[in-house]
Structures are given as structure tokens and as C-alpha cells.
N, C-alpha and C. Protein backbone atom coordinates (compact mmCIF):
# COMPACT_ATOMS: atom_id res chain seq x y z
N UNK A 1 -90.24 58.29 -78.63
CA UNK A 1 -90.16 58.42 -80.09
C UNK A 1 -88.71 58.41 -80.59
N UNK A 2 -87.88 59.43 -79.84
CA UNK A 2 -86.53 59.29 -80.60
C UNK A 2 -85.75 57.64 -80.47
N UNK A 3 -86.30 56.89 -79.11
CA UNK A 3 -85.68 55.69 -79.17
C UNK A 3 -85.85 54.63 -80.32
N UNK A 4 -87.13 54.87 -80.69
CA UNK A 4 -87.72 54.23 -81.80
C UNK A 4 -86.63 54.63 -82.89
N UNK A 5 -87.02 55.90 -83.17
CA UNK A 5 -85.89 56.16 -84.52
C UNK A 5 -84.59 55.50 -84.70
N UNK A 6 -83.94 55.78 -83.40
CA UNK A 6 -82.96 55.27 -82.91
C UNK A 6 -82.52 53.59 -83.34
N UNK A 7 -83.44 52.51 -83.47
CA UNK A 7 -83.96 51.66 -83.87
C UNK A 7 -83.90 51.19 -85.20
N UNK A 8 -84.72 52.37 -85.62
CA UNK A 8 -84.77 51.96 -86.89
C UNK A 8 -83.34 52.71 -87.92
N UNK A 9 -82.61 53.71 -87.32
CA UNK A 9 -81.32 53.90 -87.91
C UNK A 9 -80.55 52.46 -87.55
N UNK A 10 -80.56 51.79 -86.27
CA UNK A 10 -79.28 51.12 -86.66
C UNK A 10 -80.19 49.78 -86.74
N UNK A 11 -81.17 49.50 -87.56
CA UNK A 11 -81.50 48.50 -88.28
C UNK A 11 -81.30 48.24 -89.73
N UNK A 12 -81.75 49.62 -89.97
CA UNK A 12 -80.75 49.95 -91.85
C UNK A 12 -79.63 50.30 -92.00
N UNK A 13 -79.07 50.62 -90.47
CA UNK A 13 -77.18 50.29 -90.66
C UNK A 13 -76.53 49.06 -91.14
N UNK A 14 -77.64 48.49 -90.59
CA UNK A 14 -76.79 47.08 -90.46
C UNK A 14 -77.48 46.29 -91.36
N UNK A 15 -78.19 46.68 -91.90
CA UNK A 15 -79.02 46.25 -93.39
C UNK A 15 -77.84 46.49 -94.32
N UNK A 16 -77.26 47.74 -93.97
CA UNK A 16 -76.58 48.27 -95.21
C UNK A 16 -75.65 47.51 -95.45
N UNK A 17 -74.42 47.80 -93.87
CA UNK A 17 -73.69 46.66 -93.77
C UNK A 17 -73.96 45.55 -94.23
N UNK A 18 -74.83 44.46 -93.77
CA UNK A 18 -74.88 42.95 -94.51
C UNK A 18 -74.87 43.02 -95.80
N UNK A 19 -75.76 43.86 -96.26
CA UNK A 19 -75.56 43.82 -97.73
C UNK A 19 -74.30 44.40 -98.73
N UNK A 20 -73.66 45.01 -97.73
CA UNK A 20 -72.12 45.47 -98.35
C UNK A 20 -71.40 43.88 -98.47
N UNK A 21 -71.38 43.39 -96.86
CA UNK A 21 -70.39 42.16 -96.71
C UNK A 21 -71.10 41.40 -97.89
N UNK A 22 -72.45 41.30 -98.48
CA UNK A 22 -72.64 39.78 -99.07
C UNK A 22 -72.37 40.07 -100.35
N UNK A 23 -72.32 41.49 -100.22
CA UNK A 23 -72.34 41.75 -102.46
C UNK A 23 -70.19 41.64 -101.78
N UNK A 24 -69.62 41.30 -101.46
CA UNK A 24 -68.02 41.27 -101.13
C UNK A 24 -67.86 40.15 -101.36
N UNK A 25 -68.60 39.29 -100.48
CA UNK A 25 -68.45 37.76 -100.45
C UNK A 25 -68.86 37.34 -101.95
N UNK A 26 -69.80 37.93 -102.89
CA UNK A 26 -70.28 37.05 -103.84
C UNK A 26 -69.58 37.33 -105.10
N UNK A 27 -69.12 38.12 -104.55
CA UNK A 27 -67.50 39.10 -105.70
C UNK A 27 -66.23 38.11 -105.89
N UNK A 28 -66.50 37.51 -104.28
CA UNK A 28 -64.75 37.37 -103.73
C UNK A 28 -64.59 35.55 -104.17
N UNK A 29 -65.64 34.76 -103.44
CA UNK A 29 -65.88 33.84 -102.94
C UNK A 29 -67.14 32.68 -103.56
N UNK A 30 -67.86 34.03 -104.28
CA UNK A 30 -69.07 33.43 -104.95
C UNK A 30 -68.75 32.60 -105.78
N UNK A 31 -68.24 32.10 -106.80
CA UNK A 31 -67.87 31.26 -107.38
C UNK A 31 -67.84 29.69 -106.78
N UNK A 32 -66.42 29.75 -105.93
CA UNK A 32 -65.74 28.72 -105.44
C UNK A 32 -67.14 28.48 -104.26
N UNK A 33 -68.13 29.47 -103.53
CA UNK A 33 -68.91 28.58 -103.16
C UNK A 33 -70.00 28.08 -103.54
N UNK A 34 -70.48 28.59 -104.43
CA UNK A 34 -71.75 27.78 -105.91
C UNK A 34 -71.54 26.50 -106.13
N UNK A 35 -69.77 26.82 -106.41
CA UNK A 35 -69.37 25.48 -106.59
C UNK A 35 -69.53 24.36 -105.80
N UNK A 36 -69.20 24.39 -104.70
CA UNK A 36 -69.57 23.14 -103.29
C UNK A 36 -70.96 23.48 -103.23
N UNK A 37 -71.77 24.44 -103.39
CA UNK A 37 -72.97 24.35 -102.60
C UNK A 37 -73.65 23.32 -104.25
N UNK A 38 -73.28 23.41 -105.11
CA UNK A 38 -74.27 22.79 -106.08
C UNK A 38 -73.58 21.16 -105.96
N UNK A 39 -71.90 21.19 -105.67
CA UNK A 39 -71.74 19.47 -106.07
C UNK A 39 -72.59 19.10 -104.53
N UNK A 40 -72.74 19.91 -103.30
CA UNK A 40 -73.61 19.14 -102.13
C UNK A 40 -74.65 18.60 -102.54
N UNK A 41 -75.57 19.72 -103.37
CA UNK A 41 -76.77 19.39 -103.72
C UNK A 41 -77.10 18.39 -105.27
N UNK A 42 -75.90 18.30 -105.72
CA UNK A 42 -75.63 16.99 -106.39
C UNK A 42 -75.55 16.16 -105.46
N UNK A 43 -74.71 15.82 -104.67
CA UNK A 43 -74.71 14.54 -103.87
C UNK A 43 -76.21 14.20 -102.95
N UNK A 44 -76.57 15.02 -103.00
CA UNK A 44 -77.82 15.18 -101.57
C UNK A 44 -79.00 14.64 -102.48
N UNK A 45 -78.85 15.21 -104.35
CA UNK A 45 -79.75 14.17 -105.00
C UNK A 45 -79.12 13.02 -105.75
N UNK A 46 -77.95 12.72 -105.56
CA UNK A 46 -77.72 11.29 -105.83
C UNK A 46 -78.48 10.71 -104.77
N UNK A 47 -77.93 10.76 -103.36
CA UNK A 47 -78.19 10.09 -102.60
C UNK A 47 -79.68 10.02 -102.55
N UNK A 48 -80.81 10.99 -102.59
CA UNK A 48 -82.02 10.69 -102.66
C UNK A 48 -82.90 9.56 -103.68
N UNK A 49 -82.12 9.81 -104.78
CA UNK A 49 -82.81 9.02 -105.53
C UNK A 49 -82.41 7.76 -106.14
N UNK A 50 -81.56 7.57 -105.42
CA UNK A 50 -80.43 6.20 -105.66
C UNK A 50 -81.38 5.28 -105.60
């Protein structure tokens, strides 16, 4: 039983963590990468429907 717990603490550690790093990244970085990820997906539908 305690291994289990054990488990499930450092599964919502690291829940917590990721979600610290991604609300950082989307603070820091979010912008400038919206930006490439939307002109990709501009190009990805040029190219589809050309």
C-alpha cells in the first residue's frame, strides 16, 4: 500500500512540475511559438490544397 501511495505522490509531482514548466514556456516563448506553429500549419495547408 505505501508503495502505491508512493506512486501516486510522485505522479502529481511531476504533474505539478510539467504544468509549472508549460504555464513558463507559454509566458516566455508562447508567442514566438504560435507564431511558427500557425505559419507551419499555413504552409502544410497551402501545400494541401494547392
Amino acid at each position: 500500500m505505501p508503495a502505491l501511495v508512493w506512486v501516486f505522490v510522485l505522479l502529481f509531482g511531476g504533474l505539478v512540475v510539467f504544468a509549472i514548466n508549460a504555464w513558463g514556456y507559454s509566458s516566455r516563448m508562447g508567442k514566438s511559438f504560435l507564431k511558427a506553429e500557425l505559419a507551419r500549419q499555413a504552409r502544410i495547408n497551402a501545400e494541401t490544397f494547392r
